[in-house]
N, C-alpha and C. Protein backbone atom coordinates (compact mmCIF):
# COMPACT_ATOMS: atom_id res chain seq x y z
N UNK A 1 0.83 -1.19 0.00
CA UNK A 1 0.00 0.00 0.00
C UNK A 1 0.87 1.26 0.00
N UNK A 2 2.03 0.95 -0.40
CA UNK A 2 2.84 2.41 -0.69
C UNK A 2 2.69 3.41 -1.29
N UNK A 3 1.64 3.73 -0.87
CA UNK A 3 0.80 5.07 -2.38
C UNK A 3 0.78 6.21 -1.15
N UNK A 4 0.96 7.25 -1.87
CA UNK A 4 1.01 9.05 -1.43
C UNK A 4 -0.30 9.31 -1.66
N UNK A 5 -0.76 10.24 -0.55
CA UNK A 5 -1.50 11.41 -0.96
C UNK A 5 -1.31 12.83 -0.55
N UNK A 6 -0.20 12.99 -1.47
CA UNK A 6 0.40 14.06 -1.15
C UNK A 6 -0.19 15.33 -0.43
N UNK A 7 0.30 16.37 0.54
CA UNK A 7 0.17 17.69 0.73
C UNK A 7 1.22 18.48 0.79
N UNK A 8 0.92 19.42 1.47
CA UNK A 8 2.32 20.22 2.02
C UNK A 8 3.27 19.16 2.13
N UNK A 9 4.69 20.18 1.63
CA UNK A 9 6.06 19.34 2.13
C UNK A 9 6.80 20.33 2.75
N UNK A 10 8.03 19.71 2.97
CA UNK A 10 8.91 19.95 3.59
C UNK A 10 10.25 19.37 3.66
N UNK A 11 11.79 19.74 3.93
CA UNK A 11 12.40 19.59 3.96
C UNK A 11 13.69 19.68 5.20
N UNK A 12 14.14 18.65 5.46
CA UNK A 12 14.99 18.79 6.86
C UNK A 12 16.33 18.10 6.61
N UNK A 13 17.20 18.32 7.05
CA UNK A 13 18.44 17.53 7.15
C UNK A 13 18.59 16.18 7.84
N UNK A 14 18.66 15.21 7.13
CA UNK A 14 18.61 13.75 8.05
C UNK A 14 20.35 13.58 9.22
N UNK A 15 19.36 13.57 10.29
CA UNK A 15 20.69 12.86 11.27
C UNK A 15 21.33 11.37 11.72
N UNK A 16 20.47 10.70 10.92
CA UNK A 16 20.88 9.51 10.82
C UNK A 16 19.82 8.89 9.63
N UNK A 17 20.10 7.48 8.87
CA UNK A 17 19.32 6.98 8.30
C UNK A 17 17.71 7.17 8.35
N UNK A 18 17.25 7.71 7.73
CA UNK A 18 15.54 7.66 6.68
C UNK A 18 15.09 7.00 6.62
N UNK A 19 13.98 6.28 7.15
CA UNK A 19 13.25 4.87 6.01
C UNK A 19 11.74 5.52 5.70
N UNK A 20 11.74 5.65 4.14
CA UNK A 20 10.20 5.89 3.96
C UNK A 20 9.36 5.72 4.77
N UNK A 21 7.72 6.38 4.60
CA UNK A 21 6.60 5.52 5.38
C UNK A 21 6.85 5.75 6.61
N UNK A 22 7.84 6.63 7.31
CA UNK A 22 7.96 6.58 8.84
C UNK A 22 7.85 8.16 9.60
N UNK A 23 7.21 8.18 10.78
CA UNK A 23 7.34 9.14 11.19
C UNK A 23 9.07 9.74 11.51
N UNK A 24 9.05 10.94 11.16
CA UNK A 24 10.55 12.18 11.56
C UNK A 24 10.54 13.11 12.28
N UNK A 25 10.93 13.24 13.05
CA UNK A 25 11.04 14.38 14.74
C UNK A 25 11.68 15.38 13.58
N UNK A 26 11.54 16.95 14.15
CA UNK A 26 11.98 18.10 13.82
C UNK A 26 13.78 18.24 13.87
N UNK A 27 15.06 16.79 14.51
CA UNK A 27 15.71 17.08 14.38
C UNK A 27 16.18 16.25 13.48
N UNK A 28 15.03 15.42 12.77
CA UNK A 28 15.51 14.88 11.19
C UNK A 28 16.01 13.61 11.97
N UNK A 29 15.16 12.90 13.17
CA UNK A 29 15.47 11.67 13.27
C UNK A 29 14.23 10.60 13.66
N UNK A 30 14.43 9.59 13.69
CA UNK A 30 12.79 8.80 14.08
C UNK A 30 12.81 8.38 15.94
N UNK A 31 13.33 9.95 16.28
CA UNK A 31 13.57 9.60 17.64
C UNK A 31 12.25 9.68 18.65
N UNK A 32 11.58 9.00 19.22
CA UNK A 32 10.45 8.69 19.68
C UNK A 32 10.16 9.52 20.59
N UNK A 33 11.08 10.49 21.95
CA UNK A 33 10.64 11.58 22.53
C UNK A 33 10.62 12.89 22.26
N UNK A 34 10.71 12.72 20.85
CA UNK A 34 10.09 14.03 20.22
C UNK A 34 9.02 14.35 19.23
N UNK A 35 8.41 15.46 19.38
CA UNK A 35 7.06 15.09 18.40
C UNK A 35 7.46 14.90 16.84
N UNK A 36 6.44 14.12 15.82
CA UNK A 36 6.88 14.00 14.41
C UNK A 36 6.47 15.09 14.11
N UNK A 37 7.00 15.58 13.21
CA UNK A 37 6.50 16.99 12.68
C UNK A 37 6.23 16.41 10.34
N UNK A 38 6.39 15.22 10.51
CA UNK A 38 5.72 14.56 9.20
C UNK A 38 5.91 13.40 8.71
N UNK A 39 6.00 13.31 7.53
CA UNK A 39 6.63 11.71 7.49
C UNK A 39 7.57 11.43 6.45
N UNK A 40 8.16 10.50 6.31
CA UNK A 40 9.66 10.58 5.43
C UNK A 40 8.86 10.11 4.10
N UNK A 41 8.86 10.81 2.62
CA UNK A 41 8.53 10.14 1.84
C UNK A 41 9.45 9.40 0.85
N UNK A 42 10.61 9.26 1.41
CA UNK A 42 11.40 8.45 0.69
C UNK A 42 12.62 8.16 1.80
N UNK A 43 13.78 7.09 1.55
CA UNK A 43 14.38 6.67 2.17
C UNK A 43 15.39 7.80 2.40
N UNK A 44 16.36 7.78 3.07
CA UNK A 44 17.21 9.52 3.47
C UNK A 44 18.57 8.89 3.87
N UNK A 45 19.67 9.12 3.27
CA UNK A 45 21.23 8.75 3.75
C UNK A 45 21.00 10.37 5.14
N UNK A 46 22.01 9.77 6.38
CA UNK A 46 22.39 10.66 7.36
C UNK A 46 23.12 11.69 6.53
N UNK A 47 22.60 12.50 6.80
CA UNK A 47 23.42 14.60 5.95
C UNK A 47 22.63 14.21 4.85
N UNK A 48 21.33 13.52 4.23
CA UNK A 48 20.82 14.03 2.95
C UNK A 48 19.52 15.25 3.32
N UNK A 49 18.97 15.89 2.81
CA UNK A 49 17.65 16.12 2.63
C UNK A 49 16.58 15.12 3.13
N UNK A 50 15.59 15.82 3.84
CA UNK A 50 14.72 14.39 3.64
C UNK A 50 13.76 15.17 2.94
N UNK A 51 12.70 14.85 2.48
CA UNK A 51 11.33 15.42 1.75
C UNK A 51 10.35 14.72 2.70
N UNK A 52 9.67 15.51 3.48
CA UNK A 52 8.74 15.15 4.46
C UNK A 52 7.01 15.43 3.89
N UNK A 53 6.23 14.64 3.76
CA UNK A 53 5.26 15.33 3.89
C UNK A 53 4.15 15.71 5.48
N UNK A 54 3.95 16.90 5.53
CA UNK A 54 3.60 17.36 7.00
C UNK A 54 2.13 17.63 6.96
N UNK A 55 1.66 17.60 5.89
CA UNK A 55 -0.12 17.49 6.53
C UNK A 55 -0.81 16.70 5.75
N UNK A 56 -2.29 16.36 5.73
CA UNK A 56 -2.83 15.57 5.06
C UNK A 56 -2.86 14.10 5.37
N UNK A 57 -3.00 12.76 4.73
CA UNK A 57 -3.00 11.85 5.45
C UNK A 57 -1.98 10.83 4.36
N UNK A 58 -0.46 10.82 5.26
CA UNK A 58 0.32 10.34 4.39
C UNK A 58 0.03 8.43 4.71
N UNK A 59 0.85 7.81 4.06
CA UNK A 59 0.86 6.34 4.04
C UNK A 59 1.84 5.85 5.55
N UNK A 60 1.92 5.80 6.62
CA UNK A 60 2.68 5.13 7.78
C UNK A 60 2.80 3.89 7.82
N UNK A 61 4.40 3.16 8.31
CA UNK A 61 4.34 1.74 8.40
C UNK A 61 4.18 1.73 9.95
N UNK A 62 2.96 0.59 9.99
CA UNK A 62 2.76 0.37 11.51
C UNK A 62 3.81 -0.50 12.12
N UNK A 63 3.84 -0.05 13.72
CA UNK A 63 4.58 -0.76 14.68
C UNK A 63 4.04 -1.67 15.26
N UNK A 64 2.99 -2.02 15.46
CA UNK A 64 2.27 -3.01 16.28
C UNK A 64 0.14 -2.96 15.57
N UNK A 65 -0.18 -2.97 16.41
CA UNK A 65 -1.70 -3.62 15.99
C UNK A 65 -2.13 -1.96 16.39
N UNK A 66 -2.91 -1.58 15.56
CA UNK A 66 -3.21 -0.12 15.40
C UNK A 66 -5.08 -0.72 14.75
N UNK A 67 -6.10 -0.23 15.20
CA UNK A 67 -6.90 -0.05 15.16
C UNK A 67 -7.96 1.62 14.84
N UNK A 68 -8.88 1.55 13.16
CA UNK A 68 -9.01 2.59 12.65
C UNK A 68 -9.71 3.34 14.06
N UNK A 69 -9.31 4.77 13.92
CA UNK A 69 -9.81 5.64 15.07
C UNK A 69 -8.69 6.10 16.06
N UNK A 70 -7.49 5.05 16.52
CA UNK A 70 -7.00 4.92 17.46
C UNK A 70 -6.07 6.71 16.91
N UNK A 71 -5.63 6.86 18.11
CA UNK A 71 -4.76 8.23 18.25
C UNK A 71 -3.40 7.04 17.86
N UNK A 72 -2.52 8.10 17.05
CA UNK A 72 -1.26 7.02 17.20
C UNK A 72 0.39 7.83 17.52
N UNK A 73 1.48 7.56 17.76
CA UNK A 73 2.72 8.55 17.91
C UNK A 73 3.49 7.57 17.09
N UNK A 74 4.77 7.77 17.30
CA UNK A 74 5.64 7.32 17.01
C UNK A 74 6.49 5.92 17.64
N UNK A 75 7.01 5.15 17.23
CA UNK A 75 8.22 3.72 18.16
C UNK A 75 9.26 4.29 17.65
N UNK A 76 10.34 4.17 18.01
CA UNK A 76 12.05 4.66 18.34
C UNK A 76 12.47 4.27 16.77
N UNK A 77 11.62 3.64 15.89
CA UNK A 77 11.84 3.52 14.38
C UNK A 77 10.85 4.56 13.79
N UNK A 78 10.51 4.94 13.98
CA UNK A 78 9.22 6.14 13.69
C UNK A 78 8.12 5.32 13.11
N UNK A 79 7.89 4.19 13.69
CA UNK A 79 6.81 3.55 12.93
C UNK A 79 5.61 3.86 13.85
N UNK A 80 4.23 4.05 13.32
CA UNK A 80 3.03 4.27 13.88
C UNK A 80 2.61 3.21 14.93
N UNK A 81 2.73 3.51 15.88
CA UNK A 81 1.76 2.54 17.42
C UNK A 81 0.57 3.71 17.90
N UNK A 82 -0.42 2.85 18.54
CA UNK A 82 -1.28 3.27 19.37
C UNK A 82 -0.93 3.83 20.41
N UNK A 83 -1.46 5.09 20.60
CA UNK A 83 -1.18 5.83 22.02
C UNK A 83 -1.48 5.65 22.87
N UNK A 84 -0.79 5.63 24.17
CA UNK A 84 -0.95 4.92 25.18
C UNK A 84 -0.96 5.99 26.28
N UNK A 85 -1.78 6.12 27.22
CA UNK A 85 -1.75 7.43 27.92
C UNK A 85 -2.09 7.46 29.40
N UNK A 86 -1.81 8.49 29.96
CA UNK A 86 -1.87 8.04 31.55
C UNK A 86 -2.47 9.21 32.03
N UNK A 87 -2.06 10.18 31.08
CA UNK A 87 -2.64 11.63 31.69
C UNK A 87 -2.65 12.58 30.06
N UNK A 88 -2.98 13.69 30.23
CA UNK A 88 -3.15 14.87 29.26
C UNK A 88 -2.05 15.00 28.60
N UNK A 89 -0.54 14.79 29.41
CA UNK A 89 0.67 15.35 29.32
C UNK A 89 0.67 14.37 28.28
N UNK A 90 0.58 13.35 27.85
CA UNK A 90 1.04 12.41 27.05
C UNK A 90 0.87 12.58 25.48
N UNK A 91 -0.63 13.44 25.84
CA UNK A 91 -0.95 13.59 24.17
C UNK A 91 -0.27 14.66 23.22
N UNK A 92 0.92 15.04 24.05
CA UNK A 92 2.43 16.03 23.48
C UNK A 92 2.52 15.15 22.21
N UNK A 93 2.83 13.56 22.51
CA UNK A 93 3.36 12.38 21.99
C UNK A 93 2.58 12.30 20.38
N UNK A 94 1.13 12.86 20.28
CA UNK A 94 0.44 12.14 19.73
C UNK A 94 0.98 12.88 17.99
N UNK A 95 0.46 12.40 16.50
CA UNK A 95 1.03 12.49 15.75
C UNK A 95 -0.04 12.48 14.89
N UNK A 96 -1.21 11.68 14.89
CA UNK A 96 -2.20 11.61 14.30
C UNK A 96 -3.21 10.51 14.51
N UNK A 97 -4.27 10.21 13.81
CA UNK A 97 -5.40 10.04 14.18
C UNK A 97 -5.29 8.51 12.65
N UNK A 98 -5.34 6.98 13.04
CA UNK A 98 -5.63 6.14 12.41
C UNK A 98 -6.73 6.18 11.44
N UNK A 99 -6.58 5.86 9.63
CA UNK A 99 -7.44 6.15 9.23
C UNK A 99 -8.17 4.82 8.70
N UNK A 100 -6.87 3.61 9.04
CA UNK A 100 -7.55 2.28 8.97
C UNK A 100 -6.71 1.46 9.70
N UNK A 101 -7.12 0.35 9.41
CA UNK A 101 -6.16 -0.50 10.71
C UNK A 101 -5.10 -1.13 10.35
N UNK A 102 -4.40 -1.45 11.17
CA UNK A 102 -3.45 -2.20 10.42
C UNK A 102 -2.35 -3.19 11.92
N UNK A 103 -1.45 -3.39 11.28
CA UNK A 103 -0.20 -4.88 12.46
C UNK A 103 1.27 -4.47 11.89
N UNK A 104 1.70 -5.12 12.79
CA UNK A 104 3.23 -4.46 12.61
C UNK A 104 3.46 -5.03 11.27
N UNK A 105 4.25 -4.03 10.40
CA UNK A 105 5.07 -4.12 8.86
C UNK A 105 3.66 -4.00 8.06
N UNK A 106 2.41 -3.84 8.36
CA UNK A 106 1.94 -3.27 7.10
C UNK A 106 1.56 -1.70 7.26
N UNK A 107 0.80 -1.28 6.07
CA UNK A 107 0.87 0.11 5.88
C UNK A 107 -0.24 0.38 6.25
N UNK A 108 -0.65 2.14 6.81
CA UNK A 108 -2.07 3.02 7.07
C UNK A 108 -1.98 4.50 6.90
N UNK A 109 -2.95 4.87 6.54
CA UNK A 109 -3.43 6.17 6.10
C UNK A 109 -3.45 6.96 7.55
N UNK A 110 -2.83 7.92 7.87
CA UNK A 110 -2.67 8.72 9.22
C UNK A 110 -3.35 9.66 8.58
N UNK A 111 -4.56 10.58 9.73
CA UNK A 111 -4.51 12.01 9.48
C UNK A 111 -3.52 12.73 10.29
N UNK A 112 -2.26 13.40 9.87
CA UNK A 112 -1.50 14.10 10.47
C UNK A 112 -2.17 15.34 11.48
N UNK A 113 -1.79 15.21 12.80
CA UNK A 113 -2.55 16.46 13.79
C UNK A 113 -0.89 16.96 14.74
């Protein structure tokens, strides 16, 4: 299901390896305690460009069992999991809103928030 629907883009400097399909933190890494600010639409060498798309509802590879509806963030690979929450503070984490379901290694439609 590797298909775009493109919106706004964007561009950031990768700090380590890219993998398409995945959420990217603002310092151009798939580092999980920071918010995604879009998603990688193609794979990224560390010091390339990445081409992010940041709104709209790009294609995400899931991390685990994600159910349509569920709020979702990021895993330490920037892959889409279900949010998990304990309090208000948590939904810092959140990235977007499931637009179908999906299990770890296949693909879903995020609305980016």
């Amino acid at each position: 299901m590797k298909s775009y629907q493109l919106g706004p883009k964007c561009t950031l400097t990768a700090a380590e390896a890219i993998t398409a399909n995945r959420f990217v933190a603002a310092n151009g890494t798939h580092t999980v305690d920071i918010k995604a600010v879009g998603v990688a639409l193609f794979d990224t060498a560390n010091g390339d460009p990445i081409s992010l798309q940041t709104e709209g509802f790009p294609v995400v590879e899931a991390g685990g069992t994600i159910s349509a509806g569920n709020i979702v963030s990021m895993d330490a690979d920037g892959k889409a999991v279900a949010l998990t929450y304990d309090n208000v503070n948590d939904f810092i984490k959140a990235c977007g809103i499931a637009i179908d379901a999906a299990t770890d290694g296949t693909f879903l439609r995020v609305k980016l928030i």
